[in-house]
Structure formats: structure tokens, C-alpha cells
N, C-alpha and C. Protein backbone atom coordinates (compact mmCIF):
# COMPACT_ATOMS: atom_id res chain seq x y z
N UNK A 1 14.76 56.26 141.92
CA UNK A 1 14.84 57.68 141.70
C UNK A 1 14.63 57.96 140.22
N UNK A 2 13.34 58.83 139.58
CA UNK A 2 13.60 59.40 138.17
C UNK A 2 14.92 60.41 137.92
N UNK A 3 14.90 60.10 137.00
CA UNK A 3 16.23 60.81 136.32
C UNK A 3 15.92 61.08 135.11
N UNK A 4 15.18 62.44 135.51
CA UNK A 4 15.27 63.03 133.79
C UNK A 4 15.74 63.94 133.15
N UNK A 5 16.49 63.59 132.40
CA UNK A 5 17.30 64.92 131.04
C UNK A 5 16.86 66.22 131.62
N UNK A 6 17.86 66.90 131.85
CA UNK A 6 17.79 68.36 131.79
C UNK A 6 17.21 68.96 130.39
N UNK A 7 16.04 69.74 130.14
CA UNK A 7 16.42 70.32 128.87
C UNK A 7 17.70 70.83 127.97
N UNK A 8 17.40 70.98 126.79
CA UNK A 8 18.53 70.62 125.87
C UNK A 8 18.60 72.62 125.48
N UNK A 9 19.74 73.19 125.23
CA UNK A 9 19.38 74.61 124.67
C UNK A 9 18.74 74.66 123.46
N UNK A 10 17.81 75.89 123.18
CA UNK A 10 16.87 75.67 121.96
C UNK A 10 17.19 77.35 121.31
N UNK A 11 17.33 76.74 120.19
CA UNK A 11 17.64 78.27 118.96
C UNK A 11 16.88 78.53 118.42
N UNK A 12 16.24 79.48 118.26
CA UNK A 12 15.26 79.96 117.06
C UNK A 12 15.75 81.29 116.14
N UNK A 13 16.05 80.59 114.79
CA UNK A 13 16.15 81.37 113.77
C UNK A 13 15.53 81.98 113.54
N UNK A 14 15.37 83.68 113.04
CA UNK A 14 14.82 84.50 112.18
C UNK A 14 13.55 83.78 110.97
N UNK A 15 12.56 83.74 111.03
CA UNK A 15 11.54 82.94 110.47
C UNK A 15 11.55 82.12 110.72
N UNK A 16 11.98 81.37 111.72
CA UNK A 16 11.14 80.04 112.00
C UNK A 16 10.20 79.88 113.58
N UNK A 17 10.06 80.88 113.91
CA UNK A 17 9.28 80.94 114.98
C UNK A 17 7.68 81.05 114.24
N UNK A 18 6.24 80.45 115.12
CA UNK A 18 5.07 80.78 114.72
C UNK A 18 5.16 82.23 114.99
N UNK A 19 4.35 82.46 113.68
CA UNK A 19 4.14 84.14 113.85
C UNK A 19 2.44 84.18 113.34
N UNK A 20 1.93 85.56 113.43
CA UNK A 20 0.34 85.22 113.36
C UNK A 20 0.12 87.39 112.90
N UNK A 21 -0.39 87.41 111.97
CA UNK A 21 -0.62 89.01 111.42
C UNK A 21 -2.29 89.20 112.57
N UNK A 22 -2.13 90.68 112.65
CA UNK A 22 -2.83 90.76 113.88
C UNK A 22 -4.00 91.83 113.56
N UNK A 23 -4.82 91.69 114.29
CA UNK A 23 -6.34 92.30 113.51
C UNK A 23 -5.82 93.95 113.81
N UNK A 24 -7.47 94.77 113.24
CA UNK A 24 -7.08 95.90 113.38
C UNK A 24 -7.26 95.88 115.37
N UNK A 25 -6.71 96.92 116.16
CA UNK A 25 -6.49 98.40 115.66
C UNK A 25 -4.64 97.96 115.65
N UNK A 26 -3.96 96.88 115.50
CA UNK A 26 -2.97 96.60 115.67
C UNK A 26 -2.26 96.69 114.34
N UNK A 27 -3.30 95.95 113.71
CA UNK A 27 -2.36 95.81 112.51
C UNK A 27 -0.86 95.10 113.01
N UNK A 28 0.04 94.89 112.19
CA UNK A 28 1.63 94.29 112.24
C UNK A 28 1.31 92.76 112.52
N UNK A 29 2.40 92.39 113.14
CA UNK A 29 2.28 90.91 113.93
C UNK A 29 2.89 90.63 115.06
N UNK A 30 2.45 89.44 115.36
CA UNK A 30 3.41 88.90 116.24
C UNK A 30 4.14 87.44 115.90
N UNK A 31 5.59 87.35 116.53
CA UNK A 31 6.19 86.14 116.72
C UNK A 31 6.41 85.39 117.77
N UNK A 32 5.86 83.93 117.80
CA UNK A 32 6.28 83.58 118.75
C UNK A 32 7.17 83.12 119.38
N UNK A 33 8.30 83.34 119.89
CA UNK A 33 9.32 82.75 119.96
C UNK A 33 9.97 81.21 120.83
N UNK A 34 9.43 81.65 122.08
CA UNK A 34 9.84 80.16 123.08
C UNK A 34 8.75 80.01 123.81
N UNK A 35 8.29 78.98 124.73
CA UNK A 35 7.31 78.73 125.78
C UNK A 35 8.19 77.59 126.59
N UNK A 36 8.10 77.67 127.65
CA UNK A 36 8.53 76.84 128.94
C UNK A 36 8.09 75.54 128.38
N UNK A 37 6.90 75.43 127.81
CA UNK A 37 6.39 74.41 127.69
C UNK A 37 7.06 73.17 126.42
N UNK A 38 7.61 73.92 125.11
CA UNK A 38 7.99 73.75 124.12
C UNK A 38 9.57 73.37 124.61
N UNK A 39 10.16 74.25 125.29
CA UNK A 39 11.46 74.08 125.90
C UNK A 39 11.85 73.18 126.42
N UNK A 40 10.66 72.65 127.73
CA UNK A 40 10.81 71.40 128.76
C UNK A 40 11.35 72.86 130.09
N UNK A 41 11.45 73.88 130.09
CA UNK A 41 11.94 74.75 131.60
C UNK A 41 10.90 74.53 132.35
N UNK A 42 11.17 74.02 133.54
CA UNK A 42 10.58 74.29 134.76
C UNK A 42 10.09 75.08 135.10
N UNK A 43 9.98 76.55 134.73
CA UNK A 43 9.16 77.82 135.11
C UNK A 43 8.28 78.01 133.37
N UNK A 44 7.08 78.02 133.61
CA UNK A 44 6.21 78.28 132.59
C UNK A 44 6.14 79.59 132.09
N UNK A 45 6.55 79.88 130.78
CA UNK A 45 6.72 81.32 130.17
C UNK A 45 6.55 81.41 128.86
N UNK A 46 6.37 82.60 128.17
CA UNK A 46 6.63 82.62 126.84
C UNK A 46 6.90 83.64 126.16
N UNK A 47 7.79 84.02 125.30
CA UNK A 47 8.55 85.52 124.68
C UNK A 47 7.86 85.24 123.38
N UNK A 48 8.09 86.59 123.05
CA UNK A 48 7.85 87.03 121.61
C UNK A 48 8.53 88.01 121.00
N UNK A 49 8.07 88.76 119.83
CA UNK A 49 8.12 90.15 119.65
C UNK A 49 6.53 90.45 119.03
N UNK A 50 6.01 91.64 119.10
CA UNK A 50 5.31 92.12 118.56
C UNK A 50 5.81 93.34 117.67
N UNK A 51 5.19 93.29 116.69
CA UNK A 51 5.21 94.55 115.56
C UNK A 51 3.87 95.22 114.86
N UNK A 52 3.82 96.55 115.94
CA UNK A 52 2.46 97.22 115.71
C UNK A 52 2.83 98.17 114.84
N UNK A 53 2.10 98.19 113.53
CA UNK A 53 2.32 98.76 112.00
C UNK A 53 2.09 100.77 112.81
N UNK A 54 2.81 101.84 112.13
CA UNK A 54 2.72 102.60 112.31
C UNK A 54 1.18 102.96 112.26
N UNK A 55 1.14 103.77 113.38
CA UNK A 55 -0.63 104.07 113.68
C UNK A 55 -1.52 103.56 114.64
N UNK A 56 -0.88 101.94 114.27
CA UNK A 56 -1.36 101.25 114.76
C UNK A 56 -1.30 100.82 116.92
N UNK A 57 -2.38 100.22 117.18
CA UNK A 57 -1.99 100.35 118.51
C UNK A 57 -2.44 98.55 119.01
N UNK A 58 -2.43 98.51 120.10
CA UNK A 58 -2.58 97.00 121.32
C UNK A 58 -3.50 97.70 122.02
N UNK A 59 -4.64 97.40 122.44
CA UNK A 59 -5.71 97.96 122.94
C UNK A 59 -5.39 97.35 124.46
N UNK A 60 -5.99 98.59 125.24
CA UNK A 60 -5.84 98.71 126.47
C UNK A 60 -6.42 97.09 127.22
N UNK A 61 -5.75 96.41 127.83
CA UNK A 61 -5.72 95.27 127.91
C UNK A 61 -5.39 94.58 128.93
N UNK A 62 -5.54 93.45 130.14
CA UNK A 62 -4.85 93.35 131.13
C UNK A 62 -4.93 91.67 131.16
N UNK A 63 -3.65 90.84 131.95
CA UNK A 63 -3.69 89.57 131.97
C UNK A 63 -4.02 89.16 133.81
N UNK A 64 -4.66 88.72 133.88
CA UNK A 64 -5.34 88.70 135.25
C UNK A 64 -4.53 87.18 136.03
N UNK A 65 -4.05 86.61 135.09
CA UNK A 65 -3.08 85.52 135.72
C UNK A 65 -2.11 85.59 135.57
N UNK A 66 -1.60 86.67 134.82
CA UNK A 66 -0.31 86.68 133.98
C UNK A 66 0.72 87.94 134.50
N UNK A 67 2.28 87.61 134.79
CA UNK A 67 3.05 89.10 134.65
C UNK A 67 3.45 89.00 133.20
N UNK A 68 3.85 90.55 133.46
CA UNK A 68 4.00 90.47 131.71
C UNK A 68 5.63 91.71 132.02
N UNK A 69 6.41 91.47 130.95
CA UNK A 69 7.87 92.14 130.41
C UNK A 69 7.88 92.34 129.05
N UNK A 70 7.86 93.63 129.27
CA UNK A 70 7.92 94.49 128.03
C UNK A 70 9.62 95.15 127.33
N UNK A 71 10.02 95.25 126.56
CA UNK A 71 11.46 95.79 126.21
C UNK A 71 11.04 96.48 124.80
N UNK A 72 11.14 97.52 124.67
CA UNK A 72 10.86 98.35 123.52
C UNK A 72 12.30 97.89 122.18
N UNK A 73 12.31 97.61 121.15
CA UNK A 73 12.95 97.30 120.46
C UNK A 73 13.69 97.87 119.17
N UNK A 74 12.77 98.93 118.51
CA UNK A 74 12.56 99.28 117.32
C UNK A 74 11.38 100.30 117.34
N UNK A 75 11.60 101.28 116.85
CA UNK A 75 10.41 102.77 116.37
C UNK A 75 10.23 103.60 118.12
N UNK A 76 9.55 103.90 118.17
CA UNK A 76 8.66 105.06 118.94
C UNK A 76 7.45 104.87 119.61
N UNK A 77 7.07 104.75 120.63
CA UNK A 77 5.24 105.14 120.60
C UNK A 77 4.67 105.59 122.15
N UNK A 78 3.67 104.87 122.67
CA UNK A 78 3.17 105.45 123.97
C UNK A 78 2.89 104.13 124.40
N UNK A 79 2.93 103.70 125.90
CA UNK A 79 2.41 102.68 126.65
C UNK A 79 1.41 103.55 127.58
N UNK A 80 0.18 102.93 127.37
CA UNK A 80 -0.43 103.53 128.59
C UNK A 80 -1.14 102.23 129.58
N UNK A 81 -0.41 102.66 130.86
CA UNK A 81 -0.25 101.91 131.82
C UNK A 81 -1.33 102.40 133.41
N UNK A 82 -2.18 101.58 133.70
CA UNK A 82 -3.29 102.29 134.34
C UNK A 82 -3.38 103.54 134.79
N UNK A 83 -3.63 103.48 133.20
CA UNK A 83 -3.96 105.08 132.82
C UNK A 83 -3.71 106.56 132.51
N UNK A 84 -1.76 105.74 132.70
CA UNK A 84 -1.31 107.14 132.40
C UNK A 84 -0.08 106.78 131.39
N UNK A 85 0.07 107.92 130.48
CA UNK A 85 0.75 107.78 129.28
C UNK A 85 2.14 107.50 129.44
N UNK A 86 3.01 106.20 129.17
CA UNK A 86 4.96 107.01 129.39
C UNK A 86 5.33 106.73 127.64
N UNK A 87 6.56 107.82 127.33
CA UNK A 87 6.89 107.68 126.30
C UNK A 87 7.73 106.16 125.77
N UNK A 88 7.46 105.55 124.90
CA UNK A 88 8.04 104.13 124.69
C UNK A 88 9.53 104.47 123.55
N UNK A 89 10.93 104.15 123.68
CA UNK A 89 11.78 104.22 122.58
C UNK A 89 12.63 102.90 122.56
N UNK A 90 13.66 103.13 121.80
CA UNK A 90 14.53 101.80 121.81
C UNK A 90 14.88 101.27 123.12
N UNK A 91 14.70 100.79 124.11
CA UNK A 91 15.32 100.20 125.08
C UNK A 91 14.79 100.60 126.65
N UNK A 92 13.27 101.21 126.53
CA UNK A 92 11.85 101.26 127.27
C UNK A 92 11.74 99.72 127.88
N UNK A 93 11.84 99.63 129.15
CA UNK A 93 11.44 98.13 129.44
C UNK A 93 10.22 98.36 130.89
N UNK A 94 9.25 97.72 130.67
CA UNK A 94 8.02 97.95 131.39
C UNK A 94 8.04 96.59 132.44
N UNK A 95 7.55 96.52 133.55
CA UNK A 95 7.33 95.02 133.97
C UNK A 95 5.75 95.38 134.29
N UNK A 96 4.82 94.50 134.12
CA UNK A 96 3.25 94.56 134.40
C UNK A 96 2.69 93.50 134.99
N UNK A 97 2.85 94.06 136.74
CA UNK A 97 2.28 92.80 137.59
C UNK A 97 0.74 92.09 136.98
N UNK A 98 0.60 90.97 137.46
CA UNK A 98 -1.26 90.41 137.37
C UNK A 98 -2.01 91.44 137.06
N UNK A 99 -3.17 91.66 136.44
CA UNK A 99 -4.35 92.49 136.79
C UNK A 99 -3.75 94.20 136.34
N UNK A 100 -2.74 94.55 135.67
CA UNK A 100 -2.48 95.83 135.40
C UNK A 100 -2.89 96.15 133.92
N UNK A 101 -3.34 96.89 133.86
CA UNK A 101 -4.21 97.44 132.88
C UNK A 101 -2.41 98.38 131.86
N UNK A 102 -3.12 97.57 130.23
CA UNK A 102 -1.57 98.69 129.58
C UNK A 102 -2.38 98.51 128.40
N UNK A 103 -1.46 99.36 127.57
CA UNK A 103 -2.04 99.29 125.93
C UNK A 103 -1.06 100.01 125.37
N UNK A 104 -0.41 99.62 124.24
CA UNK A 104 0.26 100.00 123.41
C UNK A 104 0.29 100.89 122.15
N UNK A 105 0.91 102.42 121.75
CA UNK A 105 0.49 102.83 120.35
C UNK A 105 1.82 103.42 119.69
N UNK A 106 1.66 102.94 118.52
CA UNK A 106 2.83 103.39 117.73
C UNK A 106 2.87 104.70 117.12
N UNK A 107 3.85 105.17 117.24
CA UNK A 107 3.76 106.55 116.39
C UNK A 107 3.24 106.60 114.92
N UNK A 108 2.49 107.28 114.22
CA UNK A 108 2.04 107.34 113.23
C UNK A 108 3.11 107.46 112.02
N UNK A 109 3.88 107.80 112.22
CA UNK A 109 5.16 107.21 111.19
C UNK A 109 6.19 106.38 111.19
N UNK A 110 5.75 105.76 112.46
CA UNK A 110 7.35 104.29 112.40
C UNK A 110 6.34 102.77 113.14
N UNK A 111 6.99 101.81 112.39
CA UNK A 111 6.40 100.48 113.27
C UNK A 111 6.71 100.82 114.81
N UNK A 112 6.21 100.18 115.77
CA UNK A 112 6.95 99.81 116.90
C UNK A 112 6.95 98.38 117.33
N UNK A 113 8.02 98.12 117.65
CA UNK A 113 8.42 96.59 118.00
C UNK A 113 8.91 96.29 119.05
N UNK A 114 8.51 95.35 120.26
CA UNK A 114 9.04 94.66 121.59
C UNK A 114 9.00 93.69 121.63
N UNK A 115 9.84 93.67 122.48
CA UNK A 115 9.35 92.18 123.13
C UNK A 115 8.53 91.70 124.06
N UNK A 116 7.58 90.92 124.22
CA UNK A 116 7.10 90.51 125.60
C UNK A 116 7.37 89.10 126.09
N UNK A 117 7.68 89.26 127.46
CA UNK A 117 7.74 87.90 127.80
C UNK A 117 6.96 87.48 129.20
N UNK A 118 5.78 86.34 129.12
CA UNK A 118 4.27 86.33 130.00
C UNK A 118 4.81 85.31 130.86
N UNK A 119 4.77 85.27 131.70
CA UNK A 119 4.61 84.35 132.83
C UNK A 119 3.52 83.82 133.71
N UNK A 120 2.65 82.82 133.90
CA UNK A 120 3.06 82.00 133.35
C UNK A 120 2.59 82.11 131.80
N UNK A 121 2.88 80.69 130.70
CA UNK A 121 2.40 81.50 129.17
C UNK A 121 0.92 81.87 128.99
N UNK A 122 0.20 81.47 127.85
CA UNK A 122 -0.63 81.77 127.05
C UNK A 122 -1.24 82.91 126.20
N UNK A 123 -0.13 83.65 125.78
CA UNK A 123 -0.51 84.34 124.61
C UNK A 123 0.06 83.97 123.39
N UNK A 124 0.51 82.84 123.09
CA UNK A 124 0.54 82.35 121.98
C UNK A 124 -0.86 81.88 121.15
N UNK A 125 -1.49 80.99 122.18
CA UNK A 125 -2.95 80.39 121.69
C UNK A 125 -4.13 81.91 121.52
N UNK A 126 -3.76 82.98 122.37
CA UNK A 126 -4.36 84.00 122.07
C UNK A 126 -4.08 84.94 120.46
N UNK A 127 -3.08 84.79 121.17
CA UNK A 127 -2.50 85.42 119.34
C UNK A 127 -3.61 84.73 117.89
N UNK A 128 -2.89 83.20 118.42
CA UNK A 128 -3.55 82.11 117.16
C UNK A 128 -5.21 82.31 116.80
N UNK A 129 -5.70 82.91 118.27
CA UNK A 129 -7.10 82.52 117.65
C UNK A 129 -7.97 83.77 117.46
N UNK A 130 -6.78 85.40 117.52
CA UNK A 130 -7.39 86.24 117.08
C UNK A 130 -6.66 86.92 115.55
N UNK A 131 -5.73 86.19 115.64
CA UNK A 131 -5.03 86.34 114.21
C UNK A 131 -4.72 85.17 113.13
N UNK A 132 -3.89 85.69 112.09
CA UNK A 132 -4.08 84.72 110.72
C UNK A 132 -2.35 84.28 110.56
N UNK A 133 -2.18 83.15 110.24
CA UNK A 133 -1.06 82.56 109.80
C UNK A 133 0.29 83.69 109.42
N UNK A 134 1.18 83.39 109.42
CA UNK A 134 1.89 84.57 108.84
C UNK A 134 3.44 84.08 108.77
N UNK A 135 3.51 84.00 106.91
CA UNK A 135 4.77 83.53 106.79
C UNK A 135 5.72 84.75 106.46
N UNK A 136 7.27 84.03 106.86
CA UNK A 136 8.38 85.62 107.09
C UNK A 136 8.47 85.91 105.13
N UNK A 137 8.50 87.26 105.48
CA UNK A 137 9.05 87.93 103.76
C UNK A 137 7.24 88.23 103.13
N UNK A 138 5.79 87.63 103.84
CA UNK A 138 5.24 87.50 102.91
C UNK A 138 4.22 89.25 103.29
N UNK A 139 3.19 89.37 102.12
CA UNK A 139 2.57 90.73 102.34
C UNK A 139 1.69 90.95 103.12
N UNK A 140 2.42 91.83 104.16
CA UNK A 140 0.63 92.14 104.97
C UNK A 140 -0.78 92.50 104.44
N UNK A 141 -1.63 91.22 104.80
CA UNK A 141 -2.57 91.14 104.78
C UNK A 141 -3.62 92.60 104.38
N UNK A 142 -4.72 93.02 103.45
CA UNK A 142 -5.86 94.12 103.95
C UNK A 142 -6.03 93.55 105.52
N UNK A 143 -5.99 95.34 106.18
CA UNK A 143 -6.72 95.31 107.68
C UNK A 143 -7.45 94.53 108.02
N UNK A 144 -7.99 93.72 108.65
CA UNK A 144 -9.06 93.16 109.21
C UNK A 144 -9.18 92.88 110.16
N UNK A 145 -10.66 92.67 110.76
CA UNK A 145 -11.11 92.70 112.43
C UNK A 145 -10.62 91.32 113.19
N UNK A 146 -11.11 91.09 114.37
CA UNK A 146 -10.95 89.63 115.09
C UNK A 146 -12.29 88.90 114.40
N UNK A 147 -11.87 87.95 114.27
CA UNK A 147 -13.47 86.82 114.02
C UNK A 147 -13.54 86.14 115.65
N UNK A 148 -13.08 86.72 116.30
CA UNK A 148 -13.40 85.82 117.65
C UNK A 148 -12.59 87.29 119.01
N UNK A 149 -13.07 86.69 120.16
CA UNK A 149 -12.63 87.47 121.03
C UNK A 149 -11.32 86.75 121.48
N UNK A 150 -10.59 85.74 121.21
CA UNK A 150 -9.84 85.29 122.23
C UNK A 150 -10.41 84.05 123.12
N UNK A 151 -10.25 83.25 123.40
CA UNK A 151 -10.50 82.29 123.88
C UNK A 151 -9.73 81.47 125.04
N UNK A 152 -8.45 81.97 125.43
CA UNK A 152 -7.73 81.00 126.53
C UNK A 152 -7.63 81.86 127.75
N UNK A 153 -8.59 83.07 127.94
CA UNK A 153 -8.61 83.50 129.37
C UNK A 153 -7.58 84.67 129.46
N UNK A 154 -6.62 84.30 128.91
CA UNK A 154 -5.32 85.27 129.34
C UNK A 154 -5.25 87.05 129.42
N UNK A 155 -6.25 87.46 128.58
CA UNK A 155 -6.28 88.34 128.07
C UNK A 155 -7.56 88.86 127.98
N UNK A 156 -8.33 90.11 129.21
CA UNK A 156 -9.43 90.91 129.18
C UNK A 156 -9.01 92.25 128.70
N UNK A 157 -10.15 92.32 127.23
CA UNK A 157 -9.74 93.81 126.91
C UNK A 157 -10.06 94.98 127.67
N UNK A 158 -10.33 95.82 127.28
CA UNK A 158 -10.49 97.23 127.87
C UNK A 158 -9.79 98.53 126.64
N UNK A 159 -11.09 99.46 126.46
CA UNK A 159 -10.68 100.49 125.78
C UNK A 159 -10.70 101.68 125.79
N UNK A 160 -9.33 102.73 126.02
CA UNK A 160 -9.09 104.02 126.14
C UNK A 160 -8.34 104.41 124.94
N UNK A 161 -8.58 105.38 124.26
CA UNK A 161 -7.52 106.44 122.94
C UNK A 161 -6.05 105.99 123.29
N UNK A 162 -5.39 107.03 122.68
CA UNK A 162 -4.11 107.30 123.04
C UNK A 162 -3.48 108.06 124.02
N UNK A 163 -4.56 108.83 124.29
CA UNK A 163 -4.54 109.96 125.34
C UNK A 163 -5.27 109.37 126.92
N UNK A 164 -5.73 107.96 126.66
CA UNK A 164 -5.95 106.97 127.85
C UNK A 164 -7.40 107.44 128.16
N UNK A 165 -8.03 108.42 127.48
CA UNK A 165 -9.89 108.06 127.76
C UNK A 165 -10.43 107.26 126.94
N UNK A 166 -11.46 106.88 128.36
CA UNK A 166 -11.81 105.46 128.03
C UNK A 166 -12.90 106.29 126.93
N UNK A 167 -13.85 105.27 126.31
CA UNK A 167 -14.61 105.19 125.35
C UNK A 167 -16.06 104.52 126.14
N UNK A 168 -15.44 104.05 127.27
CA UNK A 168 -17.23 103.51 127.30
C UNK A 168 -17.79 104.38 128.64
């Protein structure tokens, strides 16, 4: 019979999670916090927070393998969720089966910050390969675009305003 170790509990301090500064129209960042995988849990997942700089937004977006949990944390803004606007505040929690179309925007005068947590993971490696390193305390970066679309599948964009019309 194998007999293997239960995972062990895992802490993550305030800056020591990977974090990654995030192109425009987002601006802010994200942190990564845990993955099933990093953990050793039996159910494959991964949390974060994101922090979209006032103005700034998460473009209308959907994970086609992925559920996704949202918890509003910090500031103000709009989720728009196939296609229709709800107001986002401190303690807004969204759940977004497979294949649901959302996008995120912050009010033009306050960050907004959540949490998400993907099941199964991969928006960590997404994060990594559309954003830049990002150590805690240091200065956000000038704006800048993606040098790449994303690469691990998880994540097909899609783009509507704030007011949820599309553009194309």
C-alpha cells in the first residue's frame, strides 16, 4: 500500500507571493498566491488577488476550461458578466461557470482589488507571460502593452467598453 504524506499547511506572507504588473488596459497587478499544484491538494486550483489601477479595467474575457470565484476586496467598479453590467464593492462575490464571458472596470478614482480563485489552475503562467516581474513596495512600471497574447489556453479574450458594447 503507498502511503503518502498528507500535505503540510502553507502560509504566504504579504510579499512573498509571485506577483507580475499587468499590461494596459489593466494597468495594477496581480499576486499569486497558492496553486493545488505548489500545495500538493488533491483538487487543482489557484487564488490570487488582482489590483486594477483606477481607470483601469480586465478586458472582457472567458476561461473555457476553467470556473472562476471572484470576491471584491477593496475600491469600487463594474463586472460585466455576459453582457450585462452589476455594480462591484467591498464584499461583491461573483462565481463564473466554464465558457462565461466577464470583464472587469475600476472606477476612475479608486484601485479595485479581488480575489480570484480558478479551478482547475492556470492563470498564473498566463499572468507570467503577459506581464513583467513585480517586486512588493517597488514603482509601477510606465503603461505598457502585452508583448504576447497569452499562451497556456486558459484565457480567450473578447472586447466590450464599460457599458458592455462590443467594439468589433
Amino acid at each position: 500500500m503507498d502511503r503518502t504524506a498528507p500535505p503540510s499547511p502553507t502560509i504566504i506572507q504579504p510579499g512573498e507571493a509571485r506577483s507580475f504588473w499587468q499590461p494596459l488596459p489593466a494597468n495594477g497587478f496581480v499576486e499569486c498566491l497558492l496553486s493545488g499544484s505548489a500545495v500538493g491538494a488533491a483538487t487543482p486550483f489557484e487564488l490570487g488577488t488582482q489590483t486594477v489601477a483606477a481607470g483601469g479595467e480586465v478586458r472582457e474575457h472567458l476561461h473555457p476550461d476553467n470556473d472562476e470565484v471572484i470576491v471584491a476586496l477593496v475600491g469600487e467598479g463594474r463586472a460585466l458578466v455576459e453582457g450585462v453590467i452589476h455594480p462591484m464593492t467591498k464584499g461583491t462575490a461573483l462565481f463564473l461557470p466554464r465558457g462565461t464571458a466577464h470583464g472587469f472596470f475600476a472606477a476612475p478614482d479608486q484601485d479595485l482589488v479581488f480575489m480570484w480563485l480558478i479551478m482547475p489552475g492556470g492563470l498564473e503562467s498566463f499572468f507570467e507571460s503577459i506581464g513583467r516581474p513585480r517586486a512588493r513596495g517597488e514603482s509601477p512600471p510606465a503603461p505598457f502593452h502585452r508583448s504576447v497574447s497569452g499562451t497556456d489556453g486558459s484565457v480567450v479574450s473578447r472586447r466590450r467598453d464599460s457599458r458592455g458594447r462590443s467594439d468589433s
